[in-house]
PDB file of N, CA and C in Angstrom:
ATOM      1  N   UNK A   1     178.071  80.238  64.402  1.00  0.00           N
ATOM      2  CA  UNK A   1     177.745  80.143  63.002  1.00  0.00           C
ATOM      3  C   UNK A   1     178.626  79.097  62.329  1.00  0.00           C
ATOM      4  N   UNK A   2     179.756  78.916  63.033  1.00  0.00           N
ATOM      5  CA  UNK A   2     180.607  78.071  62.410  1.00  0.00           C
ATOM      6  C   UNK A   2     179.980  76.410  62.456  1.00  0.00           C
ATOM      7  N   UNK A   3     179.756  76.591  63.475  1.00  0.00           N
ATOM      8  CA  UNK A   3     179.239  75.090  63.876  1.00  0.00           C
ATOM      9  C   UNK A   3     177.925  74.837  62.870  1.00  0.00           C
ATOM     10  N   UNK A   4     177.090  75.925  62.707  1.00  0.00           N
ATOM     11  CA  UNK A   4     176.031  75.643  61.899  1.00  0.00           C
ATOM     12  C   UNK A   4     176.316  74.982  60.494  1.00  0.00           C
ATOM     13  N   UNK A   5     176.972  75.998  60.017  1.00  0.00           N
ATOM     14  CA  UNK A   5     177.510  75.759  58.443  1.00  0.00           C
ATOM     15  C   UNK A   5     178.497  74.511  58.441  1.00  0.00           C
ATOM     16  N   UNK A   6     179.177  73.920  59.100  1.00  0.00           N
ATOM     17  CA  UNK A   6     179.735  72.649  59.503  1.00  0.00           C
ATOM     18  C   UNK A   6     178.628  71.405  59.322  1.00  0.00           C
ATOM     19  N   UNK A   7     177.744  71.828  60.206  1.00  0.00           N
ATOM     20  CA  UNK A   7     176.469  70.541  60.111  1.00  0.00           C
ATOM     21  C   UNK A   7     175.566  70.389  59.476  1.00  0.00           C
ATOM     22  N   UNK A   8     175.665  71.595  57.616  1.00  0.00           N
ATOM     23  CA  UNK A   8     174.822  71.515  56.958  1.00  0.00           C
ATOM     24  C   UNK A   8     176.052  71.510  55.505  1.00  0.00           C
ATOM     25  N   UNK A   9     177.304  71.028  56.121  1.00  0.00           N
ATOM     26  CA  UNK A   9     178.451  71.227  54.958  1.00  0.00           C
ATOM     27  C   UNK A   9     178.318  72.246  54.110  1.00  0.00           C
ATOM     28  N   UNK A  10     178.944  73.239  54.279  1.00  0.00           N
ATOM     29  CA  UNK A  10     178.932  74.636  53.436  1.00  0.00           C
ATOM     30  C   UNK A  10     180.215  74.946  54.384  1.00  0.00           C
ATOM     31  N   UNK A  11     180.783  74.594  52.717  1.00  0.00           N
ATOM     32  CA  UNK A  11     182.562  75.494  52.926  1.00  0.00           C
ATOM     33  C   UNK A  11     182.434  77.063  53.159  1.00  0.00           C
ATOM     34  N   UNK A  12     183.064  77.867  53.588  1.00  0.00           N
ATOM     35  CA  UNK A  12     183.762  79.245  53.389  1.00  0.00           C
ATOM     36  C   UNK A  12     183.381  80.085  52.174  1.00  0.00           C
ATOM     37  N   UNK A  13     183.895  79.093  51.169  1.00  0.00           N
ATOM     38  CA  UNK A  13     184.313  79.633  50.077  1.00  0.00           C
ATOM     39  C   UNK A  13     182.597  79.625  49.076  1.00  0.00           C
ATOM     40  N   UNK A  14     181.367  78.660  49.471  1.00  0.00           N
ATOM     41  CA  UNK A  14     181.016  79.199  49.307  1.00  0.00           C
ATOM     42  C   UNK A  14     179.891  80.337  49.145  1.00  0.00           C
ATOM     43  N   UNK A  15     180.065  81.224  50.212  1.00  0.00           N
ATOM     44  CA  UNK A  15     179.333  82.704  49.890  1.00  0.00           C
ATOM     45  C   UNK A  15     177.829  82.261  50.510  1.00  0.00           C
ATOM     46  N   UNK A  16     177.518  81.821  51.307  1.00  0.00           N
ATOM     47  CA  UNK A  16     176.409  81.715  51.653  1.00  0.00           C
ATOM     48  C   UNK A  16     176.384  82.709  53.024  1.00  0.00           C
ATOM     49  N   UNK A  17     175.421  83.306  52.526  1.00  0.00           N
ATOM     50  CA  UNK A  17     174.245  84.181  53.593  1.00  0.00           C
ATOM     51  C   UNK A  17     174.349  83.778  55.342  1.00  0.00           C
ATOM     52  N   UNK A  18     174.419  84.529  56.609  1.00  0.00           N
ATOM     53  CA  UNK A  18     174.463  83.431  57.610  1.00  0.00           C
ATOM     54  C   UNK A  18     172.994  83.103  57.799  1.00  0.00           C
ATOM     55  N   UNK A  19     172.190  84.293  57.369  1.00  0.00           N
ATOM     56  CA  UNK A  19     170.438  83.889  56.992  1.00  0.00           C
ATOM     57  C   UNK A  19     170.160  83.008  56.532  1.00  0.00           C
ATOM     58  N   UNK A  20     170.428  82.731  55.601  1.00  0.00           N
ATOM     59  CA  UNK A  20     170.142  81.493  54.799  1.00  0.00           C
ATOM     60  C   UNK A  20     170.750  80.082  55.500  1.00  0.00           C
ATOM     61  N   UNK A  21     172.295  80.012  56.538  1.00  0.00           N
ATOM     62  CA  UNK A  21     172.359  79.035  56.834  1.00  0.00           C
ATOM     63  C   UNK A  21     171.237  78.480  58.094  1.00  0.00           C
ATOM     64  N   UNK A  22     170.770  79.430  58.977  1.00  0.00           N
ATOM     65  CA  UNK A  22     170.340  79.670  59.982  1.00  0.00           C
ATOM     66  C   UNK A  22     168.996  78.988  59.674  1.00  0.00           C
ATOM     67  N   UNK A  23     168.385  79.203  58.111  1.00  0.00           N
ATOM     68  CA  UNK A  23     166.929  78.312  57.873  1.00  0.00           C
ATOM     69  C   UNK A  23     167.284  77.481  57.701  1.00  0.00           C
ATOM     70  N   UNK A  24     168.046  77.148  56.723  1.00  0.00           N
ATOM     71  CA  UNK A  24     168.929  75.443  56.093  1.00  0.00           C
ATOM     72  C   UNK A  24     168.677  74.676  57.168  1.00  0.00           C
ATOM     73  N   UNK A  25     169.604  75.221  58.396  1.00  0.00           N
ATOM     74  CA  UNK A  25     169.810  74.281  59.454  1.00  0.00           C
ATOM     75  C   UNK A  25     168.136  74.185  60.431  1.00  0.00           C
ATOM     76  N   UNK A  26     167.581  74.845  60.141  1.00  0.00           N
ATOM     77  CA  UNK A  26     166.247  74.892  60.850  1.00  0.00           C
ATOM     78  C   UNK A  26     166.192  75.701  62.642  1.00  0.00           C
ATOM     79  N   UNK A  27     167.238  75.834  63.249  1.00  0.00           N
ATOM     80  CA  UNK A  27     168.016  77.061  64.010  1.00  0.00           C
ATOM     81  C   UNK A  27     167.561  78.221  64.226  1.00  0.00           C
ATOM     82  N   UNK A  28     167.595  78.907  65.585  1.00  0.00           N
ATOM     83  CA  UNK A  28     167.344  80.195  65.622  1.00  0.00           C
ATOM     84  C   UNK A  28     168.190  80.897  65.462  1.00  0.00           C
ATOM     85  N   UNK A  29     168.542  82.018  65.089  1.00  0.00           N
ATOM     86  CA  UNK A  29     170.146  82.586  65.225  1.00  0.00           C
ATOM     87  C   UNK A  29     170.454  82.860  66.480  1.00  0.00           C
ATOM     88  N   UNK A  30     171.779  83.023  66.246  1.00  0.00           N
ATOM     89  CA  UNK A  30     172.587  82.872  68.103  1.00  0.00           C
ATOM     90  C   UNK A  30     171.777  84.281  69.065  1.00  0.00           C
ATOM     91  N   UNK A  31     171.427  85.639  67.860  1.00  0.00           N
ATOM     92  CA  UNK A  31     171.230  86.602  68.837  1.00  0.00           C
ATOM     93  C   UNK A  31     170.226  86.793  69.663  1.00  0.00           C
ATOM     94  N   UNK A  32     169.207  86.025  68.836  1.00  0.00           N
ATOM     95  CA  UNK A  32     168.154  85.355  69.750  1.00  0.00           C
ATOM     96  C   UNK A  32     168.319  84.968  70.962  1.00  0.00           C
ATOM     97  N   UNK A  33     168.772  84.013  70.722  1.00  0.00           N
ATOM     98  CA  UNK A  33     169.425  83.082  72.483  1.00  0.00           C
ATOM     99  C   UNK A  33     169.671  83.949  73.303  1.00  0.00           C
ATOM    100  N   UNK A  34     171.144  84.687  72.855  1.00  0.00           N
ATOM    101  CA  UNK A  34     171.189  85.556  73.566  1.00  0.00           C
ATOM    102  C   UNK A  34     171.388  86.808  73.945  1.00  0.00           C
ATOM    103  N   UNK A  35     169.987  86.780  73.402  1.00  0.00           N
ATOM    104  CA  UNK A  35     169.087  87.913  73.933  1.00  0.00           C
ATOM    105  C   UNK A  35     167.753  87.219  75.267  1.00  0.00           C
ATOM    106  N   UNK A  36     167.413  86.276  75.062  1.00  0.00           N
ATOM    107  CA  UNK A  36     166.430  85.393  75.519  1.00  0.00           C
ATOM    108  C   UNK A  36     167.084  84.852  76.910  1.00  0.00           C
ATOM    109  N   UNK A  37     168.576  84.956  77.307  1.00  0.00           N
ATOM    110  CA  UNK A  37     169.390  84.334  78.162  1.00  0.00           C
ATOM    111  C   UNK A  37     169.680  85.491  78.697  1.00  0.00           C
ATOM    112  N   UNK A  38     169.699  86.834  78.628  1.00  0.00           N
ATOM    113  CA  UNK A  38     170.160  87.881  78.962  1.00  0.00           C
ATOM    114  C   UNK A  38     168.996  88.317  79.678  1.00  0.00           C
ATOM    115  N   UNK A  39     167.821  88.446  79.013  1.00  0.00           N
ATOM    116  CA  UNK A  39     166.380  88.356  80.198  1.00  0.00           C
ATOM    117  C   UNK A  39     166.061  87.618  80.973  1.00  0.00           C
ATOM    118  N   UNK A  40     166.373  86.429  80.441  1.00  0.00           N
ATOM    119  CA  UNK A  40     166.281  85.104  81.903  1.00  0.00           C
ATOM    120  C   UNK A  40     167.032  85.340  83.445  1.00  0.00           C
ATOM    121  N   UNK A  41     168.308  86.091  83.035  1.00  0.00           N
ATOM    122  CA  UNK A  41     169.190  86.747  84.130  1.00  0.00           C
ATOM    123  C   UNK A  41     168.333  87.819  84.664  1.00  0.00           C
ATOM    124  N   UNK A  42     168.166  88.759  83.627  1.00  0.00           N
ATOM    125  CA  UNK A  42     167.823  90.142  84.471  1.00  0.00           C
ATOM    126  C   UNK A  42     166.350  89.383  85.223  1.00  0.00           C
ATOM    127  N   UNK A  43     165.566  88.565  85.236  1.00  0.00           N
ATOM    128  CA  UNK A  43     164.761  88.076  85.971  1.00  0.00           C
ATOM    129  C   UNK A  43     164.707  87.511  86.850  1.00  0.00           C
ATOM    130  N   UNK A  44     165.688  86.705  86.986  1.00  0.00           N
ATOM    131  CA  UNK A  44     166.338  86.321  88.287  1.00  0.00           C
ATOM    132  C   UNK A  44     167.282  86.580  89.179  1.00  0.00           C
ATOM    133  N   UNK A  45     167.980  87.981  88.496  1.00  0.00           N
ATOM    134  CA  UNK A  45     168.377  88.703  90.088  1.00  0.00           C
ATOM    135  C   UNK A  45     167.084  89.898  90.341  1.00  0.00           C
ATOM    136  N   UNK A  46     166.384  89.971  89.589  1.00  0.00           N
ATOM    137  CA  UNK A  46     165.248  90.850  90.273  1.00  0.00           C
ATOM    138  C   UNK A  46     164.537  90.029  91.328  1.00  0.00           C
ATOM    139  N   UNK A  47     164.497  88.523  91.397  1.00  0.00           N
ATOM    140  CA  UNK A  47     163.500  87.473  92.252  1.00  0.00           C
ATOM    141  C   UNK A  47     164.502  87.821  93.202  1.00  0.00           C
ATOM    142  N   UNK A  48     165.495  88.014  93.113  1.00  0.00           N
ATOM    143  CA  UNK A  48     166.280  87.625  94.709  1.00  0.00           C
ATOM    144  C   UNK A  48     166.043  88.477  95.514  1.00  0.00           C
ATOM    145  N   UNK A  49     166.957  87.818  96.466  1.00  0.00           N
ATOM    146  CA  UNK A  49     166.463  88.913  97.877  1.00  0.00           C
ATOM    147  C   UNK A  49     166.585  90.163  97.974  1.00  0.00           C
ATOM    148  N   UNK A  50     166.546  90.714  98.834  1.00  0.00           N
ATOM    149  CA  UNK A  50     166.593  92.534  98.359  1.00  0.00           C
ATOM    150  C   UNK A  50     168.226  92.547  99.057  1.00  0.00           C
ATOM    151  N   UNK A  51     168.239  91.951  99.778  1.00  0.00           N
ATOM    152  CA  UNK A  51     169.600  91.926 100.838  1.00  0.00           C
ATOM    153  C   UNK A  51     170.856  91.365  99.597  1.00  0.00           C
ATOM    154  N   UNK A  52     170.468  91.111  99.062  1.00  0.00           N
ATOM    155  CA  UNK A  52     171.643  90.036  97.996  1.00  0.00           C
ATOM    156  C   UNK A  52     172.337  91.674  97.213  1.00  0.00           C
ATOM    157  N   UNK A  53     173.288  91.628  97.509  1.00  0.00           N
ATOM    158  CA  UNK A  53     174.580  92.608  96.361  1.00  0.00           C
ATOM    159  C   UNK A  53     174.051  92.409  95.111  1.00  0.00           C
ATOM    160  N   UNK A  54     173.739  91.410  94.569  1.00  0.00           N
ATOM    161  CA  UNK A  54     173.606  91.663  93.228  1.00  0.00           C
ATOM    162  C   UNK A  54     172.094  92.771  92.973  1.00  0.00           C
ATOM    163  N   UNK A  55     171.294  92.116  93.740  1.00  0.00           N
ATOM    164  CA  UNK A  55     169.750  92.911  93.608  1.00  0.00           C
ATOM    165  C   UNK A  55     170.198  94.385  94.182  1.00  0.00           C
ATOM    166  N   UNK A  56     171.014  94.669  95.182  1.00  0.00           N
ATOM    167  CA  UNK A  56     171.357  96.366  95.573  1.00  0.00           C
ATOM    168  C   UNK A  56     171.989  96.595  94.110  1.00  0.00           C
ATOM    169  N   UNK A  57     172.615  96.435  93.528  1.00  0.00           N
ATOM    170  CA  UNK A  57     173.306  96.779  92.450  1.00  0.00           C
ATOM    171  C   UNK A  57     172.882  96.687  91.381  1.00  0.00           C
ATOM    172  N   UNK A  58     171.697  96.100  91.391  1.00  0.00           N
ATOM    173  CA  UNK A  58     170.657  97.023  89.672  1.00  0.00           C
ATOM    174  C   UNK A  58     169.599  97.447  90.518  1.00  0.00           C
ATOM    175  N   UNK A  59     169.063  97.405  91.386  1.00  0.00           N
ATOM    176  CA  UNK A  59     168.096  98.394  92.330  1.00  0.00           C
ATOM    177  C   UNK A  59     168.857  99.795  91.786  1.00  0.00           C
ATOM    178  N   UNK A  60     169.931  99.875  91.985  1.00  0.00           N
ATOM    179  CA  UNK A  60     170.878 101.253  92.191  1.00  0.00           C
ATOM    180  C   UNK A  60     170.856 101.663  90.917  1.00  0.00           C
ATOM    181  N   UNK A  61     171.567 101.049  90.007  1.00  0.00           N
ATOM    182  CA  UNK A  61     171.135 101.077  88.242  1.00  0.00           C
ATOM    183  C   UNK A  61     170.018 101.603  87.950  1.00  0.00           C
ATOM    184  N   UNK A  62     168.766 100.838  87.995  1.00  0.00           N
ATOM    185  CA  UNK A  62     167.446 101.277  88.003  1.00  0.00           C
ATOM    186  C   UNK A  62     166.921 102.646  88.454  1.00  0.00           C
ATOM    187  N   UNK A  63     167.380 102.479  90.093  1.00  0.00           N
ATOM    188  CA  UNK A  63     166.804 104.471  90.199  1.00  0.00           C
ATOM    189  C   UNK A  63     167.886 105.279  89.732  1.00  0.00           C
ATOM    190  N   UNK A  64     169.195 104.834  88.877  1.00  0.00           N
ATOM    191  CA  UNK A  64     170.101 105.898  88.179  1.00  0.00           C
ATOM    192  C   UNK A  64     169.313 106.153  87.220  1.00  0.00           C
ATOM    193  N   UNK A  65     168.997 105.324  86.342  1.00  0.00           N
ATOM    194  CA  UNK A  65     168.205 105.690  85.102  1.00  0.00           C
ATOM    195  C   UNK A  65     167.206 106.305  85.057  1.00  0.00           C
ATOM    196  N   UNK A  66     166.603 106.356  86.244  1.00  0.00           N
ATOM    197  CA  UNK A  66     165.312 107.266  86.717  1.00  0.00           C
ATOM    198  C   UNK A  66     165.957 108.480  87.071  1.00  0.00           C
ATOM    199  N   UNK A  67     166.700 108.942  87.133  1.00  0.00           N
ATOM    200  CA  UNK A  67     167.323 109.950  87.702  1.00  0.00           C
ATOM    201  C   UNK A  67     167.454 110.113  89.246  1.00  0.00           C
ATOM    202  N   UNK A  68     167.542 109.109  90.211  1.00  0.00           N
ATOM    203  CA  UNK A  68     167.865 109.402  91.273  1.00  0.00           C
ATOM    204  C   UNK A  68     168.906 108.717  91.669  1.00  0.00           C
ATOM    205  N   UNK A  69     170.345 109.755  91.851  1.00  0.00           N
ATOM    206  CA  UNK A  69     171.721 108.935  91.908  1.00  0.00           C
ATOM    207  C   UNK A  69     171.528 109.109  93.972  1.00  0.00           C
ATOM    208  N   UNK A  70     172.450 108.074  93.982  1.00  0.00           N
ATOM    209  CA  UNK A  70     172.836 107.928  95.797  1.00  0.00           C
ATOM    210  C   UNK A  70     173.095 108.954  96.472  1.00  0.00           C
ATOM    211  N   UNK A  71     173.466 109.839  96.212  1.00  0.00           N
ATOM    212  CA  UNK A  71     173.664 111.314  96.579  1.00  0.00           C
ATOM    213  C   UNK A  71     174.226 112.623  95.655  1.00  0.00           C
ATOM    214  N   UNK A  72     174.087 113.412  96.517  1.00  0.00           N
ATOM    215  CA  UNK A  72     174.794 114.385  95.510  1.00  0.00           C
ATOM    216  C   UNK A  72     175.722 115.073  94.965  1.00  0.00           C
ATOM    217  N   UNK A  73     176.893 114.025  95.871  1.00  0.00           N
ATOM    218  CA  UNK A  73     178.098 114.377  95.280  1.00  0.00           C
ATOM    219  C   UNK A  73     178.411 113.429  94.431  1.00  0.00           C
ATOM    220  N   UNK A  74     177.748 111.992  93.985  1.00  0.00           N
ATOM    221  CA  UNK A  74     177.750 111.129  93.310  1.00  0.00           C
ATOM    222  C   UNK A  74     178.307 111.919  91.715  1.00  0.00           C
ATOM    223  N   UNK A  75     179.194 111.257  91.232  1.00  0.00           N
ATOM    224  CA  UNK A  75     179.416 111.436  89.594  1.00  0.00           C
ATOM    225  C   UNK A  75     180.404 110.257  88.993  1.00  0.00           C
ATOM    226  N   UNK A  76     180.052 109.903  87.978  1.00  0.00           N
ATOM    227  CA  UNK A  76     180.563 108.774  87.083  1.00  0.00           C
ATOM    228  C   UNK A  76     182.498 109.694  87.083  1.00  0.00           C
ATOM    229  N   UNK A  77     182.971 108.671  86.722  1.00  0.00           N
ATOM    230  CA  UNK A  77     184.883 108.478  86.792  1.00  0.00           C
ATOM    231  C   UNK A  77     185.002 109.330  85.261  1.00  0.00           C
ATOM    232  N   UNK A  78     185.741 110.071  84.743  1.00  0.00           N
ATOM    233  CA  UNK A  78     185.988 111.202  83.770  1.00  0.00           C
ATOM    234  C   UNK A  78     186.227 109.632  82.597  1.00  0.00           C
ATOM    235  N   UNK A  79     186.341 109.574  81.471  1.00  0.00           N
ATOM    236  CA  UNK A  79     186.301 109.161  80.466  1.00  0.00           C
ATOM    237  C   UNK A  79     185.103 108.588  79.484  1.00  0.00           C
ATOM    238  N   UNK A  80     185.466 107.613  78.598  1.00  0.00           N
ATOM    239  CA  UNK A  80     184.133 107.079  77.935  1.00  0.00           C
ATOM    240  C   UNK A  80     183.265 105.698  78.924  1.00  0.00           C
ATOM    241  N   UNK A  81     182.345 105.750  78.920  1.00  0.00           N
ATOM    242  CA  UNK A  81     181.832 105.071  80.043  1.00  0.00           C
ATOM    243  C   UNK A  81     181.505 103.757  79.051  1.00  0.00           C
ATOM    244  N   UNK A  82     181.653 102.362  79.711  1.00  0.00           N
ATOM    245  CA  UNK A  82     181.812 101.028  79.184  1.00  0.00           C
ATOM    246  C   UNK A  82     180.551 100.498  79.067  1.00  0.00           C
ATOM    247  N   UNK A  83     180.069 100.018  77.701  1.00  0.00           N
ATOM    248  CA  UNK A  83     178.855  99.043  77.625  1.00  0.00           C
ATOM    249  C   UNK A  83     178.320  98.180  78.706  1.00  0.00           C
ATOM    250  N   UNK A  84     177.594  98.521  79.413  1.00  0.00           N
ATOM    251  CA  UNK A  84     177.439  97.526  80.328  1.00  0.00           C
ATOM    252  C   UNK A  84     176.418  96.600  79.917  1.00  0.00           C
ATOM    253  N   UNK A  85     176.277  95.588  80.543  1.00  0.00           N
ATOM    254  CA  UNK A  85     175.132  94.217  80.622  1.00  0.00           C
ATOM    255  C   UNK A  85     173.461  94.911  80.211  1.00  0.00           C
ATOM    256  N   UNK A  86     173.658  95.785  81.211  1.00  0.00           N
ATOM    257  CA  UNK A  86     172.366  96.977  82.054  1.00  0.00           C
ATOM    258  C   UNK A  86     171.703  97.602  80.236  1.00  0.00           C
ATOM    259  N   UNK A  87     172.951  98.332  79.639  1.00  0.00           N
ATOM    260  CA  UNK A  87     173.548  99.228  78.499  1.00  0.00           C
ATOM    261  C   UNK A  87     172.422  98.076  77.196  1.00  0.00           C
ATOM    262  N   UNK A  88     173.242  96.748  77.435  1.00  0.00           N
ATOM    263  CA  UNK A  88     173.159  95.843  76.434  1.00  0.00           C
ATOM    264  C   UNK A  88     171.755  95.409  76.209  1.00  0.00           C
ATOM    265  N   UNK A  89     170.671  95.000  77.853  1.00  0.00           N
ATOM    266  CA  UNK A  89     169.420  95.018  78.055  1.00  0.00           C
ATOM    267  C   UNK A  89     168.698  96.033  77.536  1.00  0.00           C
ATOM    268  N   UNK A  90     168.660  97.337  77.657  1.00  0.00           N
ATOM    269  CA  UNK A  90     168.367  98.524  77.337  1.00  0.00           C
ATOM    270  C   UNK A  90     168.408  98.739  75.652  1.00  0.00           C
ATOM    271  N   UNK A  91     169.447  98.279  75.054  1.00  0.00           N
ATOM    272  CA  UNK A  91     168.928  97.545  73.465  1.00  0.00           C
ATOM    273  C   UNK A  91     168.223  96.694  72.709  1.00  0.00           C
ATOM    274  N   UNK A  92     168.361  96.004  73.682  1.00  0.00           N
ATOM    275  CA  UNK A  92     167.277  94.778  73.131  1.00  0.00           C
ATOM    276  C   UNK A  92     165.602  95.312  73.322  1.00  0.00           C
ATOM    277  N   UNK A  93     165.659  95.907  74.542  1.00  0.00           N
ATOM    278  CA  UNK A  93     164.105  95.961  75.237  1.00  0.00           C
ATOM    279  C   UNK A  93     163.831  97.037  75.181  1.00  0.00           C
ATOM    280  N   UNK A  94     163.669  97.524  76.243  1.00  0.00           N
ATOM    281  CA  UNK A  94     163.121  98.865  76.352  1.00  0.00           C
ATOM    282  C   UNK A  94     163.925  98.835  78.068  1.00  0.00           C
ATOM    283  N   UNK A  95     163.526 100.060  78.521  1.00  0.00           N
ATOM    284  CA  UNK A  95     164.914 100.919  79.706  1.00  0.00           C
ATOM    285  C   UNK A  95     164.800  99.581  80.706  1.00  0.00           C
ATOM    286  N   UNK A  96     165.925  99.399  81.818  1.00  0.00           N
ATOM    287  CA  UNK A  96     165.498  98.522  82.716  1.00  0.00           C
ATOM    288  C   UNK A  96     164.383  98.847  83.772  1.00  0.00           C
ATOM    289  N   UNK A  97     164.026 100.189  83.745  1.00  0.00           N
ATOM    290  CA  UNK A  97     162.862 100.469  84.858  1.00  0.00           C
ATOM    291  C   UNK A  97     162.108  99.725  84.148  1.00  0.00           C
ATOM    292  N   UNK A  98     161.959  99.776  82.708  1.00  0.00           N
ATOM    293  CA  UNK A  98     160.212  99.326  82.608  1.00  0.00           C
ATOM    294  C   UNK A  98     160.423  97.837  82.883  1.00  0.00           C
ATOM    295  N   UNK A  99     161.181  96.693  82.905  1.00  0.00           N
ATOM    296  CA  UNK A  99     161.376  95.879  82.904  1.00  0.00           C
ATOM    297  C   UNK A  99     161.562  95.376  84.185  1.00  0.00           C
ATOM    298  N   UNK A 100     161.982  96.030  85.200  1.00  0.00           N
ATOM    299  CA  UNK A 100     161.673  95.750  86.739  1.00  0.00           C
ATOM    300  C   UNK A 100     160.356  95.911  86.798  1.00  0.00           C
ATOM    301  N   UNK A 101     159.445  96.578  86.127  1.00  0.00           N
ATOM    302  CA  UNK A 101     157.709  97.034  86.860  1.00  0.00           C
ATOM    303  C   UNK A 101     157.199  95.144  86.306  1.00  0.00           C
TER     304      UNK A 101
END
């Protein structure tokens, strides 16, 4: 945002909207992007191979959220559990299963 309001000269001081700079400048806003860059990923480790670590490791994600963990002594580490990437997709869109189909 900084950079925006820089290349359409609008000081700090005054009080402009980041909405309003975001049309000024003719710009999408940043959350767009990335959000739009965050699906471009989750799409291309779904293309990869099945053998690739990264694709076992939202394969695994995916049937967690479905409810089928790796076994059954499986359980998450005791505290508050961390926003993940997975977490962050799942806001923007809708769950990652539907987004693997």
């Amino acid at each position: 945002m900084k950079c925006q309001r820089q290349i359409a000269r609008i000081c700090w001081q005054d009080r402009i909207r980041n909405t309003e700079v975001t049309t000024l400048n003719g710009l999408s806003p940043v959350s767009e992007s990335i959000i739009r860059r965050r699906n471009l990923l989750f799409g291309h480790v779904t293309r990869l191979a099945e053998d690739t670590p990264a694709h076992q490791a939202l394969r695994c994600h995916v049937d967690m959220t479905l409810g089928h963990f790796p076994d059954r002594s499986w359980r998450r580490r005791p505290g508050r559990p961390r926003n993940s990437w997975l977490d962050q997709l799942r806001g923007d869109n809708s769950s990652p299963a539907d987004l693997w189909r």
